[in-house]
N, C-alpha and C. Protein backbone atom coordinates (compact mmCIF):
# COMPACT_ATOMS: atom_id res chain seq x y z
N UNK A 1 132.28 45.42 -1.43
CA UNK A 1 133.05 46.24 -2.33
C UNK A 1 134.35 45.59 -2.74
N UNK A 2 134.82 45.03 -1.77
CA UNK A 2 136.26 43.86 -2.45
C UNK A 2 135.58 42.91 -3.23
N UNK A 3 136.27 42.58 -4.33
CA UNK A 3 135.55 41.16 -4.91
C UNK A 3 137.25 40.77 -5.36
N UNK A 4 136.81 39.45 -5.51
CA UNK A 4 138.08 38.72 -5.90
C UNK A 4 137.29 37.23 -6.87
N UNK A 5 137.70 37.57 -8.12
CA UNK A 5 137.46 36.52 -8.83
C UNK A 5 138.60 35.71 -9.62
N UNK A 6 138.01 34.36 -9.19
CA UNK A 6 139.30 33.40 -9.74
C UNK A 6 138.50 33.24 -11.18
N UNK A 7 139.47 32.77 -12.37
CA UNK A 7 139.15 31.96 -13.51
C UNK A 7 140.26 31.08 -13.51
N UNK A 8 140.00 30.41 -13.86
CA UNK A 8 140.48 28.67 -14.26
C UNK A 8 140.94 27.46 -15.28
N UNK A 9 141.92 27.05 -16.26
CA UNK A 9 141.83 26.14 -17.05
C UNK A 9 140.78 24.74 -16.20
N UNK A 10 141.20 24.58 -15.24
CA UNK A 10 141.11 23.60 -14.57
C UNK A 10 139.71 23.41 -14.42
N UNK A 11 139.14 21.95 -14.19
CA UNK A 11 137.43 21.38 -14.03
C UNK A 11 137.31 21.73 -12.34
N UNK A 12 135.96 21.91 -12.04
CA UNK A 12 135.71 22.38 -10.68
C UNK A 12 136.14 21.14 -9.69
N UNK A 13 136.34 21.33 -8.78
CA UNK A 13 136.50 20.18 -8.03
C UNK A 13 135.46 20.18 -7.37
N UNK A 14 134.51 19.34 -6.38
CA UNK A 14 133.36 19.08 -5.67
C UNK A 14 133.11 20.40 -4.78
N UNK A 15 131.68 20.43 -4.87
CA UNK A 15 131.00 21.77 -4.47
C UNK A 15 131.77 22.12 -3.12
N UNK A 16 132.11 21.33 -1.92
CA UNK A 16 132.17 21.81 -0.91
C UNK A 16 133.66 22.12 -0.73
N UNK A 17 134.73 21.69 -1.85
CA UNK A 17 135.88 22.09 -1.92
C UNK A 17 136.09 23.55 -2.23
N UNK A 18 135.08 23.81 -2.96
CA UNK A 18 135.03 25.48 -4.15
C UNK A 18 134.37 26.63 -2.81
N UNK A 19 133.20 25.73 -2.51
CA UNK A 19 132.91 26.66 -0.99
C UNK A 19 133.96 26.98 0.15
N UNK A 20 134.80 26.24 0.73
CA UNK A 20 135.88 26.18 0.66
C UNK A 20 136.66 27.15 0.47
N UNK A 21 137.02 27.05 -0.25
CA UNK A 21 138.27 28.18 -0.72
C UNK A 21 138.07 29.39 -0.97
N UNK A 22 136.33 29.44 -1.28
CA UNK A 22 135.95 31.23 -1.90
C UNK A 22 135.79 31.75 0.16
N UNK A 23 135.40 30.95 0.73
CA UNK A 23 135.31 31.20 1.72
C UNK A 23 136.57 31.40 2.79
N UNK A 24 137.68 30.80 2.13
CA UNK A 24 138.99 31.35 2.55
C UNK A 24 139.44 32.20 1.97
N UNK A 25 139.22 32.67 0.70
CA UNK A 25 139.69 33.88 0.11
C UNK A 25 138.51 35.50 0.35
N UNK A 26 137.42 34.92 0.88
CA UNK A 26 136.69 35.77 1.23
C UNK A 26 137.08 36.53 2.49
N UNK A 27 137.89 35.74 3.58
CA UNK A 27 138.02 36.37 4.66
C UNK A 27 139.57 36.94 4.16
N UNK A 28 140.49 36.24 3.69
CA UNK A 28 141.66 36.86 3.58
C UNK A 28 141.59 38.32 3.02
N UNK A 29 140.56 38.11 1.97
CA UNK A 29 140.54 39.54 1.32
C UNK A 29 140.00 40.74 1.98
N UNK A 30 139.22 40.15 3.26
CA UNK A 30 138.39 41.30 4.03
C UNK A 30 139.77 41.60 4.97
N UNK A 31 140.57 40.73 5.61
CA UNK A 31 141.60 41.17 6.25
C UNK A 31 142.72 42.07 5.62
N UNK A 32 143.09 41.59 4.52
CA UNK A 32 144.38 42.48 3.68
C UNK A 32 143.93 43.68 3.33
N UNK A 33 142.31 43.57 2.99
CA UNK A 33 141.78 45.15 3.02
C UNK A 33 141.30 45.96 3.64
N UNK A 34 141.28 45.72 4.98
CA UNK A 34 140.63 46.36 5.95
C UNK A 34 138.72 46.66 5.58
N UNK A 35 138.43 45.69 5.28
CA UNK A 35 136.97 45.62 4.89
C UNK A 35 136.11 45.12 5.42
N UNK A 36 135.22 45.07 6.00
CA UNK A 36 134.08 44.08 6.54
C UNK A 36 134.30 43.12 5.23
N UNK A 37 133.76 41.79 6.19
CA UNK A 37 133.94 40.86 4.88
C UNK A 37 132.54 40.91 4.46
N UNK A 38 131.36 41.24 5.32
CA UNK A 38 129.72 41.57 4.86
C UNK A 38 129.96 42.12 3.56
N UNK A 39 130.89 43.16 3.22
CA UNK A 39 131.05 43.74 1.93
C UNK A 39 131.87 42.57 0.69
N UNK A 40 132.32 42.07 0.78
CA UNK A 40 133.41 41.29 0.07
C UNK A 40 132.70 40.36 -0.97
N UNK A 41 133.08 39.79 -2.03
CA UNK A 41 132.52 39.23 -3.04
C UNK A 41 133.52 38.25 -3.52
N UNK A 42 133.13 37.22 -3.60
CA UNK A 42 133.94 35.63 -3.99
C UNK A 42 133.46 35.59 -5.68
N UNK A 43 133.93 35.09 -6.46
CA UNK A 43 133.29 34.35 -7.57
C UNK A 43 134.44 33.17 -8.43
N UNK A 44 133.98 32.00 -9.02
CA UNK A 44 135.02 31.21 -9.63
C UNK A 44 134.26 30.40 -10.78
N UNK A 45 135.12 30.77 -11.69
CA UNK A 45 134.63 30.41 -13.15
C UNK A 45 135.99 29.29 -13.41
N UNK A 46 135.23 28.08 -13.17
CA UNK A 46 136.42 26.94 -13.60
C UNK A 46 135.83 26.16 -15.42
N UNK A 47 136.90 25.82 -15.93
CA UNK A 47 136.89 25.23 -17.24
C UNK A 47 136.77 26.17 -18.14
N UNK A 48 137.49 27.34 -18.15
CA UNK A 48 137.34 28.39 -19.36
C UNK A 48 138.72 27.95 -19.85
N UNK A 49 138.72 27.37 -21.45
CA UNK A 49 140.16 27.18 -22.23
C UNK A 49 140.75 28.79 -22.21
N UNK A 50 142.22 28.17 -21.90
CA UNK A 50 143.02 29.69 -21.73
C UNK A 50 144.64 28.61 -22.11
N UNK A 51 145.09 29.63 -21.98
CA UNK A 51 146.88 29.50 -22.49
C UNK A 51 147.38 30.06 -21.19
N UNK A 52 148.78 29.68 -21.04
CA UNK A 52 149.88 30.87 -21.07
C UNK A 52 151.10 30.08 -21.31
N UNK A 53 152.41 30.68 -21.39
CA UNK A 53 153.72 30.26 -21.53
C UNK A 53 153.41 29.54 -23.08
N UNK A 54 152.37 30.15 -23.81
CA UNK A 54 152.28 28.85 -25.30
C UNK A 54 152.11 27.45 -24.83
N UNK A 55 151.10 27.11 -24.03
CA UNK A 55 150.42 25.75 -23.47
C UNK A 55 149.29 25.98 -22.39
N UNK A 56 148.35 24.86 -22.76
CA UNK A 56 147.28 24.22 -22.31
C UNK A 56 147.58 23.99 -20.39
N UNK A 57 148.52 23.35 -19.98
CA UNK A 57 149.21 23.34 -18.51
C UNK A 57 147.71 23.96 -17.56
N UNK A 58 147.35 23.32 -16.69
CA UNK A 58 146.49 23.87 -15.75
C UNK A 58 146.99 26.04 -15.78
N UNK A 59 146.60 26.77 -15.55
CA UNK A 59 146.36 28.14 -15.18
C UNK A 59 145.77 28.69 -14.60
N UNK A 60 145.81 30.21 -13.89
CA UNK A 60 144.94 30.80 -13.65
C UNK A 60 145.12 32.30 -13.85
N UNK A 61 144.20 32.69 -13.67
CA UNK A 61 143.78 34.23 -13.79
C UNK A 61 142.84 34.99 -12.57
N UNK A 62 143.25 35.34 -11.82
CA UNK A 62 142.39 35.96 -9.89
C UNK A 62 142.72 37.36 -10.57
N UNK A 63 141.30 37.99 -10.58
CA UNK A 63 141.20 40.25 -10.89
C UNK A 63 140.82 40.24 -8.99
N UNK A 64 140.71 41.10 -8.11
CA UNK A 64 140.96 41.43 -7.12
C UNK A 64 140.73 42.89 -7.46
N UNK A 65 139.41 43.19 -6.71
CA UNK A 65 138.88 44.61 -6.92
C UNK A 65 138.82 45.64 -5.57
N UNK A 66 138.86 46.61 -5.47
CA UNK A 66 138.72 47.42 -4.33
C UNK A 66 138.22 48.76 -4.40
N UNK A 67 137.04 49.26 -3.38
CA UNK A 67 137.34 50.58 -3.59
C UNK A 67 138.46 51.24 -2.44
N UNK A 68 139.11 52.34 -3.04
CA UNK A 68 140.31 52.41 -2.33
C UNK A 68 141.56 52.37 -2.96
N UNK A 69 142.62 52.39 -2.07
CA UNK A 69 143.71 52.60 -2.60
C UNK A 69 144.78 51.42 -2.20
N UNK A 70 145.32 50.55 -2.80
CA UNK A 70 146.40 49.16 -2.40
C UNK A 70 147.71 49.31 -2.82
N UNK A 71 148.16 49.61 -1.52
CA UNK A 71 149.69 49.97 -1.37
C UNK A 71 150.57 48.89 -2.02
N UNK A 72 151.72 48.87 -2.89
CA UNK A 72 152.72 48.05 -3.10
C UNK A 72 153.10 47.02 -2.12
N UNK A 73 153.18 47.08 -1.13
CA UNK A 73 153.98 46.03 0.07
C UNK A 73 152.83 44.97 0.16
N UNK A 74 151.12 45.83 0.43
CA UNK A 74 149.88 45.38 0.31
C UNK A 74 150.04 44.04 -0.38
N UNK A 75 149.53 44.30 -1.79
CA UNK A 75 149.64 43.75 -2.97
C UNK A 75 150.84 42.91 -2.86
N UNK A 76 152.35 42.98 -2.60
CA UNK A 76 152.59 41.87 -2.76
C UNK A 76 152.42 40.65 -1.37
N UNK A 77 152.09 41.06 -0.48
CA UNK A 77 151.43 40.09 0.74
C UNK A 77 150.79 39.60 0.10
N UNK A 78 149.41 39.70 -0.49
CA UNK A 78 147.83 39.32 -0.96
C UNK A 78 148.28 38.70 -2.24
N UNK A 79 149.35 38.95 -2.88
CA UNK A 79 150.14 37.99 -4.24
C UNK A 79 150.08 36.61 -3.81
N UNK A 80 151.06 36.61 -2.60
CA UNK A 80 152.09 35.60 -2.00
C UNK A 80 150.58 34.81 -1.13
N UNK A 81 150.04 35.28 -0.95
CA UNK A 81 148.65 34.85 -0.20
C UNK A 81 147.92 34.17 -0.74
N UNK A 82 147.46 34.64 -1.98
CA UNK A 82 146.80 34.06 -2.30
C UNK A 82 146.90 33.05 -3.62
N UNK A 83 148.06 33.03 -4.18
CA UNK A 83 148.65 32.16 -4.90
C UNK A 83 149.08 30.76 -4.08
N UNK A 84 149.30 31.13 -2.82
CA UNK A 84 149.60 29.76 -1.99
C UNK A 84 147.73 29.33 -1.91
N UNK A 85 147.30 29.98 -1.51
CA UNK A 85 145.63 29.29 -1.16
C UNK A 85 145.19 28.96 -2.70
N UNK A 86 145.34 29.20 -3.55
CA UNK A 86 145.32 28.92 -4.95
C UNK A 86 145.74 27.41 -5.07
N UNK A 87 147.19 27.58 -5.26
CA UNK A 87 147.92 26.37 -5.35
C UNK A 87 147.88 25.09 -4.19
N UNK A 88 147.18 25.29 -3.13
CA UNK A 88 146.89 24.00 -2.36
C UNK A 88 145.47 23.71 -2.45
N UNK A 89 144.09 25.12 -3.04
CA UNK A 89 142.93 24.59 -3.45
C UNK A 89 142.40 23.51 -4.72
N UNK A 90 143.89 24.34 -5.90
CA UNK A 90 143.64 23.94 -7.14
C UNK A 90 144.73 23.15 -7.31
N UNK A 91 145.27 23.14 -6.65
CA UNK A 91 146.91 22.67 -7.49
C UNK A 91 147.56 22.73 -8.63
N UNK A 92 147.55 24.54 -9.01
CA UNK A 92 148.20 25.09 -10.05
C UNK A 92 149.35 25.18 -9.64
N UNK A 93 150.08 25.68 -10.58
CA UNK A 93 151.77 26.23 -10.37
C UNK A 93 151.57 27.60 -9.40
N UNK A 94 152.01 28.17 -9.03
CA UNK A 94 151.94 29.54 -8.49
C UNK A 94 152.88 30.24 -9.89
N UNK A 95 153.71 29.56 -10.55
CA UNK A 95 154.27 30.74 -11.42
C UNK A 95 153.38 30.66 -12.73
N UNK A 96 152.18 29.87 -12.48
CA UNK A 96 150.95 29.98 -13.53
C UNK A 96 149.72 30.36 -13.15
N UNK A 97 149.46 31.37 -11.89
CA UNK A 97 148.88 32.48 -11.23
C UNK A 97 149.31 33.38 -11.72
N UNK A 98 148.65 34.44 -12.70
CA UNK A 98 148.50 35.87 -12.71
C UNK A 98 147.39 36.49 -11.80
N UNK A 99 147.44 37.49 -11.44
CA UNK A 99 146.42 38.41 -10.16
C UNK A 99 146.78 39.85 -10.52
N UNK A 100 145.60 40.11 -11.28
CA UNK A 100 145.15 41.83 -11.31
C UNK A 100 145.04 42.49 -10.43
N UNK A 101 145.46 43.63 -9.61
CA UNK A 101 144.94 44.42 -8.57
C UNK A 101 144.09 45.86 -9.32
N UNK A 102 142.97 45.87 -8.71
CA UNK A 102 142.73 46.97 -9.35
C UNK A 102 141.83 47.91 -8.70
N UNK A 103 142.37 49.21 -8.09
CA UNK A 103 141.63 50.19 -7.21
C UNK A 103 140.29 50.55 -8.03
N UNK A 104 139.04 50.82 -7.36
CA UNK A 104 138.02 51.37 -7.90
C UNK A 104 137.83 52.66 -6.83
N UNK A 105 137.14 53.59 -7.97
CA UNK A 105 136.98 55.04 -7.27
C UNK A 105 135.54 54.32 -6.73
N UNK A 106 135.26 55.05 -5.94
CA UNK A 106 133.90 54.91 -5.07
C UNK A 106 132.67 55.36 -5.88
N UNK A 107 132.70 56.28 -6.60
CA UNK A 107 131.75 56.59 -7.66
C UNK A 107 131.39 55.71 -8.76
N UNK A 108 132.44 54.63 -8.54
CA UNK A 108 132.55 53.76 -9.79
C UNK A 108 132.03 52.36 -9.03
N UNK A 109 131.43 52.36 -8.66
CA UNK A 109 131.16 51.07 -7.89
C UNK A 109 129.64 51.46 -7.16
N UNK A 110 128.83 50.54 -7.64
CA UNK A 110 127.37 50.22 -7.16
C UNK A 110 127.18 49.17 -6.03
N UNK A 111 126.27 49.64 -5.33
CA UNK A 111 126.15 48.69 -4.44
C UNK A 111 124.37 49.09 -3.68
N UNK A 112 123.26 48.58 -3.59
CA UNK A 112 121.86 48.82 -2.92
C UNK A 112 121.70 49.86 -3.51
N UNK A 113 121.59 50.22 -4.63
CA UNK A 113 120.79 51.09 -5.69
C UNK A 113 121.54 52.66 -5.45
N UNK A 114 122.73 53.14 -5.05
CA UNK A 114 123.72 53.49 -4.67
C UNK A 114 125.33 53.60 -5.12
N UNK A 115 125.70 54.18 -4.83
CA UNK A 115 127.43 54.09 -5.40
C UNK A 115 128.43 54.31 -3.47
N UNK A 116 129.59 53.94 -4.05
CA UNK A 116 130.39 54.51 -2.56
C UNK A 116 130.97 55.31 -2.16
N UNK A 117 130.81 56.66 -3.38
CA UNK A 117 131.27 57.22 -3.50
C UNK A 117 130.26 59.06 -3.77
């Protein structure tokens, strides 16, 4: 039910680097959310052209899903978290990390032919 997806200016780096990191952001995210990580969902879409600041500059874009509710103090731990595991996987800027948080109601979320709500 957590998922956390990165997107990317940047080209993938070698398979076992990307395994890697979804696999470090897989457990971080089961910890900051109190989730089994059995539930948790990785995904990374590298080489999509994107902007920000009006330039090309490596970027990124991480949405971070939950069902549940993510407290302010939460969210900015899991900011600071995961913009550092970002920036030593990819070697972006951290002030060229944006990260969506975004609660899902339990009704709103499928999972084994099912909802969680």
């Amino acid at each position: 039910m957590p998922l956390i997806k990165v997107q990317t200016s940047v080209s993938a780096p070698e398979k076992a680097e990307i395994e890697a990191m979804l696999k470090n952001l897989s457990a971080k995210l089961a910890k900051h959310t109190g989730k089994p990580e059995s539930y948790v969902m990785t995904a990374f879409e590298p080489g999509i052209p994107m902007t920000f600041a009006g330039n090309t500059d490596p970027v990124c874009y991480v949405e971070i899903k939950s069902v549940g509710t993510m407290k302010p103090d939460q969210t900015q731990v899991m900011s600071q978290d995961f913009c550092q595991e970002i920036n030593q996987a990819l070697g972006i800027a951290k002030n060229r990390i944006y990260i969506e948080f975004n609660d899902a109601k339990g009704y709103m979320w499928g999972w084994n032919s099912t909802t969680f709500g």
